[in-house]
Protein backbone atom coordinates (compact mmCIF):
# COMPACT_ATOMS: atom_id res chain seq x y z
CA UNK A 1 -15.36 3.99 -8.82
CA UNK A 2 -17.30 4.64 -5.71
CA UNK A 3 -18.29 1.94 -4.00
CA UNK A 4 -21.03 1.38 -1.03
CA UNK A 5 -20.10 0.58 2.54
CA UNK A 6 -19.27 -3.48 2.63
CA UNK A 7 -19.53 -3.64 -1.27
CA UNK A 8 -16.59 -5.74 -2.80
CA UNK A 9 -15.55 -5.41 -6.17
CA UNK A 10 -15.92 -8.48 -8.40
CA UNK A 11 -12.83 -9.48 -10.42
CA UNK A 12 -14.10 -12.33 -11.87
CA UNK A 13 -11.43 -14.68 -10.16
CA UNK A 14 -10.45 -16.01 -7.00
CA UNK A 15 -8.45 -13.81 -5.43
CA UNK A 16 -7.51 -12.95 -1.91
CA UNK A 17 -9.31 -9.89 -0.96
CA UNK A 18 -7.03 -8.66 1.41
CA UNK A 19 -4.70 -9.12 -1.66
CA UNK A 20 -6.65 -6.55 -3.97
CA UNK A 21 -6.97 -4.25 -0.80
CA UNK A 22 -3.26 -4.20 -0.34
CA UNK A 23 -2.98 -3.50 -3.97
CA UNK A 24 -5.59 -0.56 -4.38
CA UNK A 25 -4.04 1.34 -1.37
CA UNK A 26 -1.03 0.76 -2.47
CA UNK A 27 -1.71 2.39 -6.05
CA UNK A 28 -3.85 5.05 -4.77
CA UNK A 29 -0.37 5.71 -2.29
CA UNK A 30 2.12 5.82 -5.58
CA UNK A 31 -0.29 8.40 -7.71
CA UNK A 32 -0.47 11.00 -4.51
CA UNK A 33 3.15 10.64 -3.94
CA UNK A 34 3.74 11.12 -7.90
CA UNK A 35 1.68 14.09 -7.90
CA UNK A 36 2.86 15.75 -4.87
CA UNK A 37 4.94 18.74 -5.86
CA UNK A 38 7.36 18.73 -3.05
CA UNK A 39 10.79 16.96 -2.47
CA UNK A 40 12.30 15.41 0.14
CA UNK A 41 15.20 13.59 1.14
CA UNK A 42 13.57 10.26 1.18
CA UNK A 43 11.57 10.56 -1.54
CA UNK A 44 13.04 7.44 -3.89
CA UNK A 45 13.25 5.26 -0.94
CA UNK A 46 8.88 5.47 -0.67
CA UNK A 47 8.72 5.09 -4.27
CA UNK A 48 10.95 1.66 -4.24
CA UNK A 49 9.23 -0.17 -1.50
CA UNK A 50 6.18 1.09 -3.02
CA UNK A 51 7.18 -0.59 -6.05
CA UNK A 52 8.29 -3.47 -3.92
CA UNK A 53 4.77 -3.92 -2.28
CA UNK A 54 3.19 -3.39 -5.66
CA UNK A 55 4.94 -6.35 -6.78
CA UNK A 56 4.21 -8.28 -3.84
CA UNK A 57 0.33 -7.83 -4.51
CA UNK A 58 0.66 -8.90 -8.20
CA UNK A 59 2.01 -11.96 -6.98
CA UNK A 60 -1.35 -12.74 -5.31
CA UNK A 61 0.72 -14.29 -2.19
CA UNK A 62 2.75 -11.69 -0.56
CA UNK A 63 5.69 -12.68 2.50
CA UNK A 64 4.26 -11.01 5.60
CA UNK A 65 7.50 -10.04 7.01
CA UNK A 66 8.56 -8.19 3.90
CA UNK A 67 5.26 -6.42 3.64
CA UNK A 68 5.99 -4.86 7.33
CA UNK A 69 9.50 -4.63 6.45
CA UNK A 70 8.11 -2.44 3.06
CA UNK A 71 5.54 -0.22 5.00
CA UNK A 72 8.30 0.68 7.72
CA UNK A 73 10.44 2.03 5.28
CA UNK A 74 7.47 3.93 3.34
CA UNK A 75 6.16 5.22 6.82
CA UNK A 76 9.81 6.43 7.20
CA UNK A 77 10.21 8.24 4.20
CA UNK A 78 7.07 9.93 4.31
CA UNK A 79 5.30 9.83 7.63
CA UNK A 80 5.79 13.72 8.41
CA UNK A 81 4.18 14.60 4.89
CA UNK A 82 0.94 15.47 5.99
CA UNK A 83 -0.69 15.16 2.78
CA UNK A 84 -0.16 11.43 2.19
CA UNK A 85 -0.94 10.56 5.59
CA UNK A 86 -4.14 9.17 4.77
CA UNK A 87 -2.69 7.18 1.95
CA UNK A 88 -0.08 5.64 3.97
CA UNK A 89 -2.99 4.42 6.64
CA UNK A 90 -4.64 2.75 4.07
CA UNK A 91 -1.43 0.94 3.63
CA UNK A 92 -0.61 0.02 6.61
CA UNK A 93 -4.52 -1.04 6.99
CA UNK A 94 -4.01 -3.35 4.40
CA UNK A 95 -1.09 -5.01 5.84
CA UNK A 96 -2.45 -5.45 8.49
CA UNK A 97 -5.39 -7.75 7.32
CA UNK A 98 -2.83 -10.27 7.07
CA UNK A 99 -1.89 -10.64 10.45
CA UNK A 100 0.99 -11.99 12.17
CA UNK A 101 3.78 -13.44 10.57
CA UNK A 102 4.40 -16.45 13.35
């Protein structure tokens, strides 16, 4: 679904919409990485915190120190595949709407 520029989606409840941000990047980040051909070495660790932050937006009230905790180790495993780079920003632009953890 495209959306316009400052157009939120309606969800019909009241949720946190840094929470549904964290979760859209975060699912648009799992399908490139399931459909990128390649393997590397790191490969299941991204998938598991990806899983873990997944979980952590279904929740509705994600821990901010295990989200940064999560995206380091995603940014880890894949940060020099060019090809989810954008996917990983979105990520880590997501976590960062919730600020500091102090």
């Amino acid at each position: 679904m495209l959306r316009s520029v400052g157009q939120r989606r309606v969800t019909g409840r009241d949720e946190d919409p840094r929470v549904a941000e964290l979760r859209t990047a975060v699912s648009r980040l799992r399908r490139a990485l399931a459909a990128h051909p390649a393997e590397f070495p790191d490969r299941g660790i991204a998938e598991d915190e990806l899983a873990a932050l997944a979980e952590m937006a279904q929740s509705g009230a994600p821990e901010v120190p295990r989200l940064r905790r999560s995206l380091l180790l995603v940014a880890g495993a894949i940060g020099s595949v060019s090809a989810l780079a954008s996917g990983l920003a979105a990520v880590r632009g997501a976590v960062e709407l919730f600020g500091d953890a102090r």
